[in-house]
N, C-alpha and C. Protein backbone atom coordinates (compact mmCIF):
# COMPACT_ATOMS: atom_id res chain seq x y z
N UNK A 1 -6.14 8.23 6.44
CA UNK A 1 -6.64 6.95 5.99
C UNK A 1 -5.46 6.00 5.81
N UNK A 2 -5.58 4.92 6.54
CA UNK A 2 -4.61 4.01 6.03
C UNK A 2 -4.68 2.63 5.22
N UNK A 3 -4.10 2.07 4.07
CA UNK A 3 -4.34 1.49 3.28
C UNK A 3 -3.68 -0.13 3.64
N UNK A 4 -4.53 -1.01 2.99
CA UNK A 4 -3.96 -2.10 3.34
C UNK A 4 -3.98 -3.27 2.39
N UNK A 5 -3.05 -4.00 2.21
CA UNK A 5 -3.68 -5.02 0.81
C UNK A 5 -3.10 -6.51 1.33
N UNK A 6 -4.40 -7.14 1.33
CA UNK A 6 -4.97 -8.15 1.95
C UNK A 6 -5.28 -8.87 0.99
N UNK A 7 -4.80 -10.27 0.89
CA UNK A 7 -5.46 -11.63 -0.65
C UNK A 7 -5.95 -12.30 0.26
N UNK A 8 -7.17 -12.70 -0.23
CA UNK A 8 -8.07 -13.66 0.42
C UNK A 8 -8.87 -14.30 -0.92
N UNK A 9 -8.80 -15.73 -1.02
CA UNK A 9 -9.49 -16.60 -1.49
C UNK A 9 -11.53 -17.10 -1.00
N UNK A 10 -12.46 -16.28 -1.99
CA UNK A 10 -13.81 -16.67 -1.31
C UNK A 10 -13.79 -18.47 -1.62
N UNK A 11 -13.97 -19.00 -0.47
CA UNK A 11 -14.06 -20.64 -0.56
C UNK A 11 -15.65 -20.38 -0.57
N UNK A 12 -16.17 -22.21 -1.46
CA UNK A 12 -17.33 -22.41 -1.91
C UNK A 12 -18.46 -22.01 -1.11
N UNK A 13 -18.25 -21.82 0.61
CA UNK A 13 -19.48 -21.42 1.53
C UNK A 13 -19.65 -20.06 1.37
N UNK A 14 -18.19 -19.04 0.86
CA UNK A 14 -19.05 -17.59 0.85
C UNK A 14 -18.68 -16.98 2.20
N UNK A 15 -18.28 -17.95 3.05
CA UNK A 15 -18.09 -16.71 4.42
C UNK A 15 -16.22 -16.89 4.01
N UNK A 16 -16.03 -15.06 4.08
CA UNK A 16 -14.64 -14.69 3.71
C UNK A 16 -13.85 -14.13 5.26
N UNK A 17 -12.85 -15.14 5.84
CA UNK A 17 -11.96 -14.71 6.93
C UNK A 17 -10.89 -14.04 6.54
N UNK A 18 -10.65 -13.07 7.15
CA UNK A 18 -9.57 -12.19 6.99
C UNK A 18 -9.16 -11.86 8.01
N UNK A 19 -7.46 -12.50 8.33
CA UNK A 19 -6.69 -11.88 9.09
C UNK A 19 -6.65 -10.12 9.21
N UNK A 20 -7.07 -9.31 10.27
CA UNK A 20 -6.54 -7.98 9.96
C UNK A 20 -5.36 -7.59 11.36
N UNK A 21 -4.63 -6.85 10.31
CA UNK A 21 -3.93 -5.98 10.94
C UNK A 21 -3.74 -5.98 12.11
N UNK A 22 -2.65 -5.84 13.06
CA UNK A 22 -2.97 -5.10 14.64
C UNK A 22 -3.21 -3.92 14.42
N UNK A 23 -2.66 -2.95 13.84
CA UNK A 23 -2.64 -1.82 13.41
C UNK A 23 -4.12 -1.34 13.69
N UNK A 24 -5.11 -1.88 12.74
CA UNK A 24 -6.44 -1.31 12.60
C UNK A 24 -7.04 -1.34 14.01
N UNK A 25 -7.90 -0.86 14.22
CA UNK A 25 -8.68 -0.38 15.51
C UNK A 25 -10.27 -1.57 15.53
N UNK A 26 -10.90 -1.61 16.08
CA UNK A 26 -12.45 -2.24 16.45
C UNK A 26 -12.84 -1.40 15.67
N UNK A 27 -14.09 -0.81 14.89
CA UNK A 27 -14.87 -0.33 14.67
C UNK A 27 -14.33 0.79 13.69
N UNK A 28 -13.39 0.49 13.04
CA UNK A 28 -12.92 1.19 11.60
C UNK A 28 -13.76 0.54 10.17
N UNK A 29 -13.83 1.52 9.54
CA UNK A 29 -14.07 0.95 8.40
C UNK A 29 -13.52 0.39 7.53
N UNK A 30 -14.15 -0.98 6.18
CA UNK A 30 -13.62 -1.48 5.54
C UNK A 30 -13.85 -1.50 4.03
N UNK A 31 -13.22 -1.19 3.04
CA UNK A 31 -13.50 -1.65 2.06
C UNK A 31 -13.01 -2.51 1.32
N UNK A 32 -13.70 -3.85 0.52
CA UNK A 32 -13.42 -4.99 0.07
C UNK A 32 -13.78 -4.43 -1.27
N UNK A 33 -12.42 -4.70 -2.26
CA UNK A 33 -12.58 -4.49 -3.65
C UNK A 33 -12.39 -6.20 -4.42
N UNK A 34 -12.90 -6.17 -4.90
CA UNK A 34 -12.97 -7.72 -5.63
C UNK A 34 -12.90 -7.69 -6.84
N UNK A 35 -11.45 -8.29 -7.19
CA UNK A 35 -10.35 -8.52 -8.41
C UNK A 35 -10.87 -9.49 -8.81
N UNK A 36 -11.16 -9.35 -10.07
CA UNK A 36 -11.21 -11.14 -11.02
C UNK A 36 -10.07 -11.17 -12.15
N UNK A 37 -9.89 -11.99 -12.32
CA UNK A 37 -8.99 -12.36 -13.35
C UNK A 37 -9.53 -12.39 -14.86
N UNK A 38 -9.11 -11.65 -15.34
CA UNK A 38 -9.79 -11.10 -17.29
C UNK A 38 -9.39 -12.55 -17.84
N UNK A 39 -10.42 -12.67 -18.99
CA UNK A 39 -10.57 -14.26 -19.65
C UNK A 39 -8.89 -14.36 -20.64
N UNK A 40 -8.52 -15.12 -20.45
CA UNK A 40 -7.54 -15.09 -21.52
C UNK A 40 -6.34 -14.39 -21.50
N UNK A 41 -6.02 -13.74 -20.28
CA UNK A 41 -5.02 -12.27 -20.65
C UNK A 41 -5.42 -11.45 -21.23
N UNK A 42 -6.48 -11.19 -21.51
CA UNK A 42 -6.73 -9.93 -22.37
C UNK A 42 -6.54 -8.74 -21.10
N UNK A 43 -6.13 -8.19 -22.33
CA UNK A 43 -6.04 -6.29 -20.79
C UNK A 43 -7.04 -5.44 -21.73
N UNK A 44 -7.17 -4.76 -20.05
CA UNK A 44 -8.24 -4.52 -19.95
C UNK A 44 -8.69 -2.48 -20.79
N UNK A 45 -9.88 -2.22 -21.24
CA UNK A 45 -9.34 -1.12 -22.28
C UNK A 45 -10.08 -0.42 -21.20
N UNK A 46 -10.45 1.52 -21.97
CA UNK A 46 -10.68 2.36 -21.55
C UNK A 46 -12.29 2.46 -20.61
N UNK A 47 -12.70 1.62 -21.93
CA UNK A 47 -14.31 1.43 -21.86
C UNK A 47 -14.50 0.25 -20.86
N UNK A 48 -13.90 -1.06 -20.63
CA UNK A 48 -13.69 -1.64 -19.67
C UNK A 48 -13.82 -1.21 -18.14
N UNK A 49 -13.06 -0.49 -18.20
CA UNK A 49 -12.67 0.03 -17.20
C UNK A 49 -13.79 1.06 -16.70
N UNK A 50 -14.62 1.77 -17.26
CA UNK A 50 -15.82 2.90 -17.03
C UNK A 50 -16.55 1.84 -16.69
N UNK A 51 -16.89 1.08 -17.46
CA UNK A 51 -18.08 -0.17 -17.07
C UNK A 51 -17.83 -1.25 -15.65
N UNK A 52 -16.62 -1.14 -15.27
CA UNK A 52 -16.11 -1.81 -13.65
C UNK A 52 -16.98 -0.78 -12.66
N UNK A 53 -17.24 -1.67 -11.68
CA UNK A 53 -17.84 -0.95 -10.17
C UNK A 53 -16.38 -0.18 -9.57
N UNK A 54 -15.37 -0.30 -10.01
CA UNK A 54 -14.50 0.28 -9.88
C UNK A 54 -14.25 1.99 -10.16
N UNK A 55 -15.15 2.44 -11.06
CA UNK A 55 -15.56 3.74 -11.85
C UNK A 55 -16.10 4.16 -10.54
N UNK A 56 -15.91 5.78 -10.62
CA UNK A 56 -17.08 6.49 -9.06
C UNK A 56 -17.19 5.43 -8.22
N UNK A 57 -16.38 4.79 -7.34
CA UNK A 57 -16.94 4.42 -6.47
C UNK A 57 -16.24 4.82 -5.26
N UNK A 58 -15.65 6.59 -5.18
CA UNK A 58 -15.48 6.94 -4.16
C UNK A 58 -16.36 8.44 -4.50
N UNK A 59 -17.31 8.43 -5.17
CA UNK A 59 -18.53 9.30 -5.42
C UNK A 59 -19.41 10.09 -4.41
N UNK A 60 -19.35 9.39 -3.69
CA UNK A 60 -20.70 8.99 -2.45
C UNK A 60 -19.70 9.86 -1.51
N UNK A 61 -18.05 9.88 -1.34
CA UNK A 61 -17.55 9.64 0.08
C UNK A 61 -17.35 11.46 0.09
N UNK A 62 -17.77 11.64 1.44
CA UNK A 62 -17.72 13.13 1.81
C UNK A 62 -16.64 13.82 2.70
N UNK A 63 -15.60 12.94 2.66
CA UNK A 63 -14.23 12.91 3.33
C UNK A 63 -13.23 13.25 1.88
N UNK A 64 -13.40 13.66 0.99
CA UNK A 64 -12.56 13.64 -0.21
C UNK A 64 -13.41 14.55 -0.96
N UNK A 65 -12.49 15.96 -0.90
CA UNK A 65 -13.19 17.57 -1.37
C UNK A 65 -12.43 17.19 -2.75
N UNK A 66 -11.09 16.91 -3.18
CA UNK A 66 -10.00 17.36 -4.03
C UNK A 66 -9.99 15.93 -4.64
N UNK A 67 -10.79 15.19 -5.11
CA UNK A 67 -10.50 13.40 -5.83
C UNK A 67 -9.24 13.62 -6.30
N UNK A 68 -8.46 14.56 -7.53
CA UNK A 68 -7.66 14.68 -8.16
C UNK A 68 -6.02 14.67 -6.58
N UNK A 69 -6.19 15.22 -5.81
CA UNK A 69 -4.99 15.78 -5.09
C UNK A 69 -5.24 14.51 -4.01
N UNK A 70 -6.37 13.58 -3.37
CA UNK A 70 -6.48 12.55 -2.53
C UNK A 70 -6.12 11.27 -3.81
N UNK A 71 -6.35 11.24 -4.62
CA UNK A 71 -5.33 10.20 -5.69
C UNK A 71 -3.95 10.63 -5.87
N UNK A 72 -3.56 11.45 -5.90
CA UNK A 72 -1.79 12.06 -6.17
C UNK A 72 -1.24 11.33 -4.37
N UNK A 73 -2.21 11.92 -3.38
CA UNK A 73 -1.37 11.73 -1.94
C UNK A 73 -1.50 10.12 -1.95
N UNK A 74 -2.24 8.93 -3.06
CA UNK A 74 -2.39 7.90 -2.12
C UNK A 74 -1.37 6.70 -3.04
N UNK A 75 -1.11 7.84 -4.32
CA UNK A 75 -0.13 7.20 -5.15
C UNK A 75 1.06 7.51 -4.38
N UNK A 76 1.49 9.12 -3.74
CA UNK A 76 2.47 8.64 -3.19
C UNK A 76 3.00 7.98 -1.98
N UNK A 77 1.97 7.61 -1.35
CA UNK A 77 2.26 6.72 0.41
C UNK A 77 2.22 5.73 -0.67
N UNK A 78 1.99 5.25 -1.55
CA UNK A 78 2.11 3.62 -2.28
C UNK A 78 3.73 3.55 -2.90
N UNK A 79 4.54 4.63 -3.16
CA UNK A 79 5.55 4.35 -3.81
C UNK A 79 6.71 4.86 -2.53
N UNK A 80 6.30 5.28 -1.42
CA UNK A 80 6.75 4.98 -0.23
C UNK A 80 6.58 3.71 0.64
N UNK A 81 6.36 3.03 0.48
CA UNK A 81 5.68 1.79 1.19
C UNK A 81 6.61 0.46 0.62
N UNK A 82 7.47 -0.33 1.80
CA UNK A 82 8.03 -1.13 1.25
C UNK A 82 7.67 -2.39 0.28
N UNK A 83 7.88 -3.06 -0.43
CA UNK A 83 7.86 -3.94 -1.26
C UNK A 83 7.94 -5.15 -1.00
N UNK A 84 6.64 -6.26 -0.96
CA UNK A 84 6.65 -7.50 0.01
C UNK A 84 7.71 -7.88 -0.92
């Protein structure tokens, strides 16, 4: 699996363009995670965080036997990966 991090601004019509990659192929899959910005600076707590669509939402995926050991391998291709 290869990872990619992409900022894109949704403008007022709702249709979102995104430059991708050469890298990626036709007919790969995508997932769009959508960051908002917390009111005020507040950070964000434990319970916060369970209540985000962000919680289980690699639940479903039947490519990932070991969640615990496919999070360890994707933390470390992230702290291999140069620094824009």
């Amino acid at each position: 699996m290869k990872t990619f991090t992409l900022k894109a601004v949704i403008p007022a019509n709702g249709q979102l363009q995104i430059p991708v990659p050469e890298e990626v192929s036709p007919g790969e899959e995508v997932l769009i995670t959508l960051v908002t910005e917390t009111q005020g600076g507040k950070r964000l707590t434990a319970g916060d965080l369970l209540r985000s669509p962000l919680f289980g939402m690699w639940k479903d995926r039947t490519d990932i036997r070991d969640t615990i050991d496919f999070a360890r391998k994707l933390r470390a291709e992230a702290e291999r990966r140069p620094r824009a």
